[in-house]
N, C-alpha and C. Protein backbone atom coordinates (compact mmCIF):
# COMPACT_ATOMS: atom_id res chain seq x y z
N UNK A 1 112.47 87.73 110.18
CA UNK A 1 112.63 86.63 109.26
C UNK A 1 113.92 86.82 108.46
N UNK A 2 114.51 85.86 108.00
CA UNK A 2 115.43 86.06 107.02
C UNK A 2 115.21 86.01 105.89
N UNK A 3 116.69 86.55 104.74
CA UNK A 3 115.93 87.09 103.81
C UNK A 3 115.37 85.90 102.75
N UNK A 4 115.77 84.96 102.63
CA UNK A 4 115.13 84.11 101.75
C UNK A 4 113.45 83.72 102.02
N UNK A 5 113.12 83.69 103.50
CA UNK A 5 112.00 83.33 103.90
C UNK A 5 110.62 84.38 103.29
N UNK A 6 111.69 86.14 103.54
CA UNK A 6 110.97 87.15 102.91
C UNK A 6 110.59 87.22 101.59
N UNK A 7 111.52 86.21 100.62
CA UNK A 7 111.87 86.18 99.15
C UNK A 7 110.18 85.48 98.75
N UNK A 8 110.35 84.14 99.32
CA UNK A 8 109.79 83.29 98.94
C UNK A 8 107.93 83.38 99.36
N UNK A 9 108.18 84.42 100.49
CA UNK A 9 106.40 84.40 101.31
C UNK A 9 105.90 85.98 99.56
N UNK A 10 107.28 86.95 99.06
CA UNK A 10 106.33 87.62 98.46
C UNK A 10 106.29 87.09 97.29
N UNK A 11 106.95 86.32 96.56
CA UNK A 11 106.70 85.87 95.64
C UNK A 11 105.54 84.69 95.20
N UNK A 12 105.14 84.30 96.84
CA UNK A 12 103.69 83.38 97.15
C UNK A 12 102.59 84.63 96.69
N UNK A 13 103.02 85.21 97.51
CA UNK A 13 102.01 86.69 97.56
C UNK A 13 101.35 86.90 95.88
N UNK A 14 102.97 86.94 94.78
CA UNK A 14 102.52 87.16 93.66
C UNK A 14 102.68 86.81 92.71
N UNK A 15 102.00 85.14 93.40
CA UNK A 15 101.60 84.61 92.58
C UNK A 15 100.26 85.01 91.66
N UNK A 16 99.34 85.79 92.71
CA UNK A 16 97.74 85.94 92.35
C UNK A 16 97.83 86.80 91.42
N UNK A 17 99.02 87.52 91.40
CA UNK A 17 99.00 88.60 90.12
C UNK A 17 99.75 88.06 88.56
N UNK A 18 99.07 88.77 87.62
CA UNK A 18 100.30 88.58 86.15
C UNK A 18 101.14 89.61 86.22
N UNK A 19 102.58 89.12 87.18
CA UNK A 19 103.54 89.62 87.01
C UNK A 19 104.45 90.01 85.30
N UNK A 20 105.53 90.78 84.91
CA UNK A 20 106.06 90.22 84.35
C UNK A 20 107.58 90.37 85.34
N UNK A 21 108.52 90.30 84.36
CA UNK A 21 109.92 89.89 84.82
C UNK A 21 110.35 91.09 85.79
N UNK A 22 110.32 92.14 85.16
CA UNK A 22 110.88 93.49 86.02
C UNK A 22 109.91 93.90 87.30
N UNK A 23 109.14 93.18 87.48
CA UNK A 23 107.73 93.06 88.31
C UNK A 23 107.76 92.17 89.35
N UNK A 24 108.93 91.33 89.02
CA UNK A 24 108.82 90.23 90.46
C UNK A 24 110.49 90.48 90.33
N UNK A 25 111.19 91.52 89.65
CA UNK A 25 112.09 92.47 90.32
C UNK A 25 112.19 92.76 91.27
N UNK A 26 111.22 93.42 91.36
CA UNK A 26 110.91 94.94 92.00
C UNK A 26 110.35 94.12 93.30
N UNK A 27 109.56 93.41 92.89
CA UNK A 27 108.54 92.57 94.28
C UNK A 27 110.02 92.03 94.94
N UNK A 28 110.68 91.74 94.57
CA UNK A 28 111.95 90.96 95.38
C UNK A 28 112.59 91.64 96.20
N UNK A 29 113.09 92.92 95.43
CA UNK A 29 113.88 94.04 95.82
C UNK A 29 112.77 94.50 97.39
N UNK A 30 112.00 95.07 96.47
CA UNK A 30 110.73 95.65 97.91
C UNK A 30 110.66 95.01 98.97
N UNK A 31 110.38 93.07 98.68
CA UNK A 31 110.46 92.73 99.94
C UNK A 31 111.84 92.43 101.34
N UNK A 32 112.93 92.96 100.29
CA UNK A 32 114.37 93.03 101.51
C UNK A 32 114.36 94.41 101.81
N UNK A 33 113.61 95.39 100.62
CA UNK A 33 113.94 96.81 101.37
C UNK A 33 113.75 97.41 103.12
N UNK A 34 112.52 97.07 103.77
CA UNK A 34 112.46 97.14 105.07
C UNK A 34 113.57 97.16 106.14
N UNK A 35 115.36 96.04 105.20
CA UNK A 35 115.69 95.76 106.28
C UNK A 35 116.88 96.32 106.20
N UNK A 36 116.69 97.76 105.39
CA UNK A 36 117.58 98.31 104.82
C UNK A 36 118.00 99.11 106.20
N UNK A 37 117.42 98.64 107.38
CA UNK A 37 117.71 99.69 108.36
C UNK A 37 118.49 98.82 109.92
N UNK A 38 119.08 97.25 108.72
CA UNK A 38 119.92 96.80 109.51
C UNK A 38 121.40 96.20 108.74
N UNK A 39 122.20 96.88 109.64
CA UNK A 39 123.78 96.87 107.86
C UNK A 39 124.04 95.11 107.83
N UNK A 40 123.59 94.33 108.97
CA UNK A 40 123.96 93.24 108.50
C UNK A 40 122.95 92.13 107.31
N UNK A 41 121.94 93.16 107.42
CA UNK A 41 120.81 91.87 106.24
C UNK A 41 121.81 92.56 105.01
N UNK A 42 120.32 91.57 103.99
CA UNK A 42 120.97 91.49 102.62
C UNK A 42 121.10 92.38 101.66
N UNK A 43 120.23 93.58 101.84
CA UNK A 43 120.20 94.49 101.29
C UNK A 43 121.12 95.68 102.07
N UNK A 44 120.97 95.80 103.25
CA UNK A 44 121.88 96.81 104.13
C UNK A 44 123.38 96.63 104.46
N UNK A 45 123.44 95.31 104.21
CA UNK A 45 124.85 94.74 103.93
C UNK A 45 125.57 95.56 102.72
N UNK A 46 124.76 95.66 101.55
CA UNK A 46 125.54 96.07 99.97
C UNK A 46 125.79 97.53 100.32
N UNK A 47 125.10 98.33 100.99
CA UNK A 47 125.32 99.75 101.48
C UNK A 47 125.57 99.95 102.92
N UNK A 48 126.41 99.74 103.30
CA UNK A 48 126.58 99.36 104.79
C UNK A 48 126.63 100.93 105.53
N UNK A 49 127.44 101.66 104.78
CA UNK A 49 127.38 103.30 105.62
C UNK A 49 126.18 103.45 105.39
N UNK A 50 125.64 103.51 104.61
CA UNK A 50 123.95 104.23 104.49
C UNK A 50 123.00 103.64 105.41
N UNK A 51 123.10 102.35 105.57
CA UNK A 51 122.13 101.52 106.17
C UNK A 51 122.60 101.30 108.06
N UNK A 52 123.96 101.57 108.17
CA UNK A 52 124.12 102.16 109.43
C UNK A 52 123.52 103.83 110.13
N UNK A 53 123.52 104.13 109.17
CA UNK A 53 122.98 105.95 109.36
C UNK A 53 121.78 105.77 109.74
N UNK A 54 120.92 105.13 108.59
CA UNK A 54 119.38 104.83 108.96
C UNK A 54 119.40 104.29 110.27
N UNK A 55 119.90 102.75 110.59
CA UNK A 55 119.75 102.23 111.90
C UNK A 55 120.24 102.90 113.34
N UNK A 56 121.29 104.07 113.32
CA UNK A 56 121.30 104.99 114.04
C UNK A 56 120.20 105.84 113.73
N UNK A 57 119.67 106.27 112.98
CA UNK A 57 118.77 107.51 113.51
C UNK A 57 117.28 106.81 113.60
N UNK A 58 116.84 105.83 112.84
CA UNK A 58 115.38 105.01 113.10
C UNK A 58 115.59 104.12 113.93
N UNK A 59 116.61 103.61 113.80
CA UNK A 59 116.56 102.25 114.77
C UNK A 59 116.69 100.64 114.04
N UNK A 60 116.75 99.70 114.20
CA UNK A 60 115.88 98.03 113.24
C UNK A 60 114.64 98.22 113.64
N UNK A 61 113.80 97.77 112.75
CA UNK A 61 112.64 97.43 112.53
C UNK A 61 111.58 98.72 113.75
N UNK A 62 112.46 99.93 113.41
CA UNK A 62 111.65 100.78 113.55
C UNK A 62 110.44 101.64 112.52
N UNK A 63 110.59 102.83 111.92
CA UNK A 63 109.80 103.50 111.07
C UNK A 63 109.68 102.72 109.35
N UNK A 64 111.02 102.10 109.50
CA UNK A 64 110.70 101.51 107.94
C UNK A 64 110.50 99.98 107.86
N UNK A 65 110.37 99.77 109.21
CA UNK A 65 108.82 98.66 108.96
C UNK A 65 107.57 98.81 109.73
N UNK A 66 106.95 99.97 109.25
CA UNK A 66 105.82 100.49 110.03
C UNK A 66 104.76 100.81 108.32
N UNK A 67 103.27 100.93 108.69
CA UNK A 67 102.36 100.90 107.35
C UNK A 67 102.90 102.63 107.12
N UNK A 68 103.50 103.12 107.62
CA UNK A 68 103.59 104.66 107.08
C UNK A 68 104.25 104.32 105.65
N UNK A 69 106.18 103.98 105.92
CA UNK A 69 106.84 103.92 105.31
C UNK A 69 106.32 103.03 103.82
N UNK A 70 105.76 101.96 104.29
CA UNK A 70 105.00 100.84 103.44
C UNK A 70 104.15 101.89 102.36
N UNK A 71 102.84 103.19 103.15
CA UNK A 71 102.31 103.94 102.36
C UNK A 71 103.14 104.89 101.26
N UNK A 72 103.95 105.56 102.25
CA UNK A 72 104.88 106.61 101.53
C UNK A 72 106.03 105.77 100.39
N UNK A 73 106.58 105.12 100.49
CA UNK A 73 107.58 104.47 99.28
C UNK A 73 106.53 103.75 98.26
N UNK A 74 105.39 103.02 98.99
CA UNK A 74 104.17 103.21 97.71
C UNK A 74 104.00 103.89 96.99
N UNK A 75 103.50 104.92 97.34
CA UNK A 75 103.66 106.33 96.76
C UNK A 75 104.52 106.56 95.51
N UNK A 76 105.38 106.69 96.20
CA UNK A 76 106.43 107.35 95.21
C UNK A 76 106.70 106.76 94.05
N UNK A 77 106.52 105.49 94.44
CA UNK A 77 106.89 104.50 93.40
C UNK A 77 105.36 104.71 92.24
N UNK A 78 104.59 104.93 92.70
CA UNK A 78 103.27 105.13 92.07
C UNK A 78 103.55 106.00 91.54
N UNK A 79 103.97 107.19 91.94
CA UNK A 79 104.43 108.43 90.99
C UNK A 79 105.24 108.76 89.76
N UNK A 80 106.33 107.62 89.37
CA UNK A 80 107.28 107.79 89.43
C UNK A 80 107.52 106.60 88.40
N UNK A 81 106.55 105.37 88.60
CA UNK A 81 106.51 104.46 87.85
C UNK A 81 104.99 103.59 87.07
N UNK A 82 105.17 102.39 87.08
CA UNK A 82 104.11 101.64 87.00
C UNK A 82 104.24 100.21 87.56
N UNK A 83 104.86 100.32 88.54
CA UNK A 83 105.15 98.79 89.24
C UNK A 83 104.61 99.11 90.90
N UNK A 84 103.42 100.44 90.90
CA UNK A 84 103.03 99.77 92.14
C UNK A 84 102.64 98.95 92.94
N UNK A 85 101.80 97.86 92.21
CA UNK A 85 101.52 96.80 93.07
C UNK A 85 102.70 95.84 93.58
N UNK A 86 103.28 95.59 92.29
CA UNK A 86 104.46 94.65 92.88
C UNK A 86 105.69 95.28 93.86
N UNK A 87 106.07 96.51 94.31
CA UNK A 87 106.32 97.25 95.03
C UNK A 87 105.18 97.08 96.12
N UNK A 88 104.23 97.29 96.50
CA UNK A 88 103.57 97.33 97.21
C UNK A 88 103.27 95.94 98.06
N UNK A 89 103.39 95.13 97.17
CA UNK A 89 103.42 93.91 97.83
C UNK A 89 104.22 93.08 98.40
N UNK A 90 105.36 93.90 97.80
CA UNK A 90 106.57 93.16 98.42
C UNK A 90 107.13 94.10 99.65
N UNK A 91 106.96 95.19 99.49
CA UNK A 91 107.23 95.65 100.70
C UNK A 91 106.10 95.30 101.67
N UNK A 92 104.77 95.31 101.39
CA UNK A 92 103.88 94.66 102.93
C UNK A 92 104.35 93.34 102.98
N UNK A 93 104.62 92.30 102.19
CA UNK A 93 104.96 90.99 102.43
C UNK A 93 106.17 91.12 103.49
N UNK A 94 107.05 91.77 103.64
CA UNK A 94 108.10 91.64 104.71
C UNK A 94 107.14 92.02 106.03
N UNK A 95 106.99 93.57 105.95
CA UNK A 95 106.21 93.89 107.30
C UNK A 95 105.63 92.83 108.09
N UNK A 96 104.72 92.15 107.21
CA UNK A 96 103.31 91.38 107.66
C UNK A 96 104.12 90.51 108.13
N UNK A 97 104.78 89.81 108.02
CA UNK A 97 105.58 88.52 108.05
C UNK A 97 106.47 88.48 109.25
N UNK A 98 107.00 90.01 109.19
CA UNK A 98 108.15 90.04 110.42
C UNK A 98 106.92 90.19 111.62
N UNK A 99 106.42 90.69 111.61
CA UNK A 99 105.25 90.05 113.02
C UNK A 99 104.67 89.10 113.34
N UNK A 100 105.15 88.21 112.78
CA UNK A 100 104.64 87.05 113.56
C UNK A 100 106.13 86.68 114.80
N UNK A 101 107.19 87.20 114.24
CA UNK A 101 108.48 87.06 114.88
C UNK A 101 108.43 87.44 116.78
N UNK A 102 109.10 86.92 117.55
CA UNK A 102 109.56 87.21 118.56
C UNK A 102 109.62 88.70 119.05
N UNK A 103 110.56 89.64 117.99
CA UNK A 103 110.73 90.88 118.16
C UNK A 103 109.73 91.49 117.51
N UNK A 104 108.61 91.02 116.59
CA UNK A 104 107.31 91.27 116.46
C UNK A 104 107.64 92.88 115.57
N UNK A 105 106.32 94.14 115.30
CA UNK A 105 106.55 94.67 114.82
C UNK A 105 105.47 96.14 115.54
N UNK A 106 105.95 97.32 115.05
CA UNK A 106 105.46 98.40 115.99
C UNK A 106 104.92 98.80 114.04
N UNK A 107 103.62 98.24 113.50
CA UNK A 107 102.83 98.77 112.78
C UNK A 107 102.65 100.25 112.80
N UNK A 108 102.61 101.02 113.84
CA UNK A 108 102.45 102.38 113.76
C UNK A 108 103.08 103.42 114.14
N UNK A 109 104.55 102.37 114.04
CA UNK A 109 105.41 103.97 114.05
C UNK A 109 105.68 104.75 113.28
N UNK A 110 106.18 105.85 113.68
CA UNK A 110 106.56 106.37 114.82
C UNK A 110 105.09 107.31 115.93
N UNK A 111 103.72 106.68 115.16
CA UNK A 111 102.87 107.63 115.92
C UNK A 111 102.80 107.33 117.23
N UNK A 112 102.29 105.44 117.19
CA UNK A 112 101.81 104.96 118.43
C UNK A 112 102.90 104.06 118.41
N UNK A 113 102.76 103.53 119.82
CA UNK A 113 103.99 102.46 120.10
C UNK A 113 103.14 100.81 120.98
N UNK A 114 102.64 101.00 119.86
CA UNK A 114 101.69 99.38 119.83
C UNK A 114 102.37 98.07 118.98
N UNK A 115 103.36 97.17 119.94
CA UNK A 115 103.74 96.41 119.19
C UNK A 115 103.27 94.75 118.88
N UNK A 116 103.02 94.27 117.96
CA UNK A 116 102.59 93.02 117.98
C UNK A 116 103.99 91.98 117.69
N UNK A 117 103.44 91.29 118.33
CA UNK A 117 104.93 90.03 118.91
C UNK A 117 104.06 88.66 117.65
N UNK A 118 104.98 88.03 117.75
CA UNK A 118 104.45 86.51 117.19
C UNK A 118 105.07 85.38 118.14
N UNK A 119 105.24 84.05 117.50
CA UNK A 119 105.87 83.08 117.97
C UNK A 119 107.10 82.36 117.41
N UNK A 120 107.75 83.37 116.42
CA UNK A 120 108.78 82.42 115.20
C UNK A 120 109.97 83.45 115.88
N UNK A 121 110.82 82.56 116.46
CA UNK A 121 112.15 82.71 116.07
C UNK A 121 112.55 83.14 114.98
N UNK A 122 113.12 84.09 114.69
CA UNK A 122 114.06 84.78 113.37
C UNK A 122 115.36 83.61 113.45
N UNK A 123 115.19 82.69 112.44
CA UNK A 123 116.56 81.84 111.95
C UNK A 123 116.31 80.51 112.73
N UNK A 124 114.71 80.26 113.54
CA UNK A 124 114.77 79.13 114.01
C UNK A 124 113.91 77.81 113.65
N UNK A 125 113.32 77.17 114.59
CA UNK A 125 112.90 76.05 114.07
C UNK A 125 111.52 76.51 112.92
N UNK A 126 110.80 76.62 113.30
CA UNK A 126 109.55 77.52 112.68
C UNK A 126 109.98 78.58 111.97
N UNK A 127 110.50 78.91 111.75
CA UNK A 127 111.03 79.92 110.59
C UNK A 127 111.57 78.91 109.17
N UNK A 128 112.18 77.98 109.34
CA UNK A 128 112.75 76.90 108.40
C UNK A 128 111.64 76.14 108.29
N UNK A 129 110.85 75.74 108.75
CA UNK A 129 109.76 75.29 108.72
C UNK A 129 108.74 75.62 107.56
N UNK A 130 108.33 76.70 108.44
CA UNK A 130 107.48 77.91 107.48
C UNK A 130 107.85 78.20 106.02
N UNK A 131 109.38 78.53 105.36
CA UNK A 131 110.44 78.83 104.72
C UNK A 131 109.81 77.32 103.61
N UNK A 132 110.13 76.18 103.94
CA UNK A 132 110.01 74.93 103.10
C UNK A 132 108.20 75.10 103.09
N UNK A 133 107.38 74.68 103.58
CA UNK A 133 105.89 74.91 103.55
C UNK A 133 105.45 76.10 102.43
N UNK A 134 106.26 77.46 102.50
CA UNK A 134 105.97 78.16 101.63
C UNK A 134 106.95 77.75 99.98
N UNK A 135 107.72 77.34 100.03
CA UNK A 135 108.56 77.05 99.46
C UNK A 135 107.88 75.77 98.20
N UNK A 136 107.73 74.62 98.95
CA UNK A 136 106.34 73.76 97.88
C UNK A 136 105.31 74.41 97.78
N UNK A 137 104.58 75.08 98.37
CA UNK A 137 103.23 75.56 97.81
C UNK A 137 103.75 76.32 96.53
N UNK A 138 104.95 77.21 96.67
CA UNK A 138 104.72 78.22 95.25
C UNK A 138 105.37 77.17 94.34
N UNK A 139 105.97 76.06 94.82
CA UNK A 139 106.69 75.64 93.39
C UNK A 139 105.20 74.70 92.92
N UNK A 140 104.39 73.98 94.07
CA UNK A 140 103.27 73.38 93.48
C UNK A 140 102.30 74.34 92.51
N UNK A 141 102.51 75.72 92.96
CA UNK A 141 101.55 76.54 92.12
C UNK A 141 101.81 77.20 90.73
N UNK A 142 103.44 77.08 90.62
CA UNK A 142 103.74 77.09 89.54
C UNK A 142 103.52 76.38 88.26
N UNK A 143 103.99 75.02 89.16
CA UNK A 143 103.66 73.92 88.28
C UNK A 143 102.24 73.48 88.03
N UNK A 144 101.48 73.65 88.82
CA UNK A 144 99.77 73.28 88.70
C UNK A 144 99.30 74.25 88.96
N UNK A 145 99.57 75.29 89.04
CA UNK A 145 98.63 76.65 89.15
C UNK A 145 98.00 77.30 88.21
């Protein structure tokens, strides 16, 4: 998915919670982090040597979009702060999401190599689709929620 589509599905996500401001930060940030392991998204773009290193040694949408990485940067952030949920949710909101995609997602790497595929084009018709659909629901839920 691209990154606005990722923006907008976690910030649907949290809605159900009382965020505050540094909280749907963090939920924002979390949900581009995953794609920190490709230099051309939006986040791997701003660090491009770093996020090339990762994508040479993990791969795209290898280990750091798998429930490990999702558990372990949970973690830490749990340790370390008090914004785990919104961390937590924004990083599963990408995962979950990029599987419905074409190139789909390997949930359990690096143990098993079980990948689930979807039907959305990354950048296509159903992706823009999806993108506006989620897009009124959160602004309807803002406003009448």
């Amino acid at each position: 998915m691209l990154w606005y589509t990722h923006i907008v599905f976690a910030l649907l996500l949290g809605q159900w919670f009382s965020f505050t401001y540094i909280e749907y930060i963090i939920l924002i940030f979390a949900s581009l982090l995953p794609d920190i392991d490709h230099p051309e998204s939006k986040l791997g773009y701003r660090i491009k040597p770093i996020s090339n290193l990762i994508k040479l040694i993990f791969g795209h949408r290898g280990v750091f979009h798998s429930i490990f990485a999702l558990a372990l940067f949970s973690y830490l952030v749990y340790l370390f702060s008090d914004y785990f949920l919104a961390f937590f949710i924004g990083y599963f909101s990408h995962i979950f999401i990029d599987g419905f995609t074409l190139a789909g997602i390997n949930y359990l790497n690096p143990l098993l190599k079980v990948k689930l595929n979807g039907f959305i084009k990354v950048g296509g018709l159903y992706e823009h689709a999806l993108f506006l659909i989620m897009l009124v629901v959160l602004i309807w839920m803002k406003l009448y929620g």
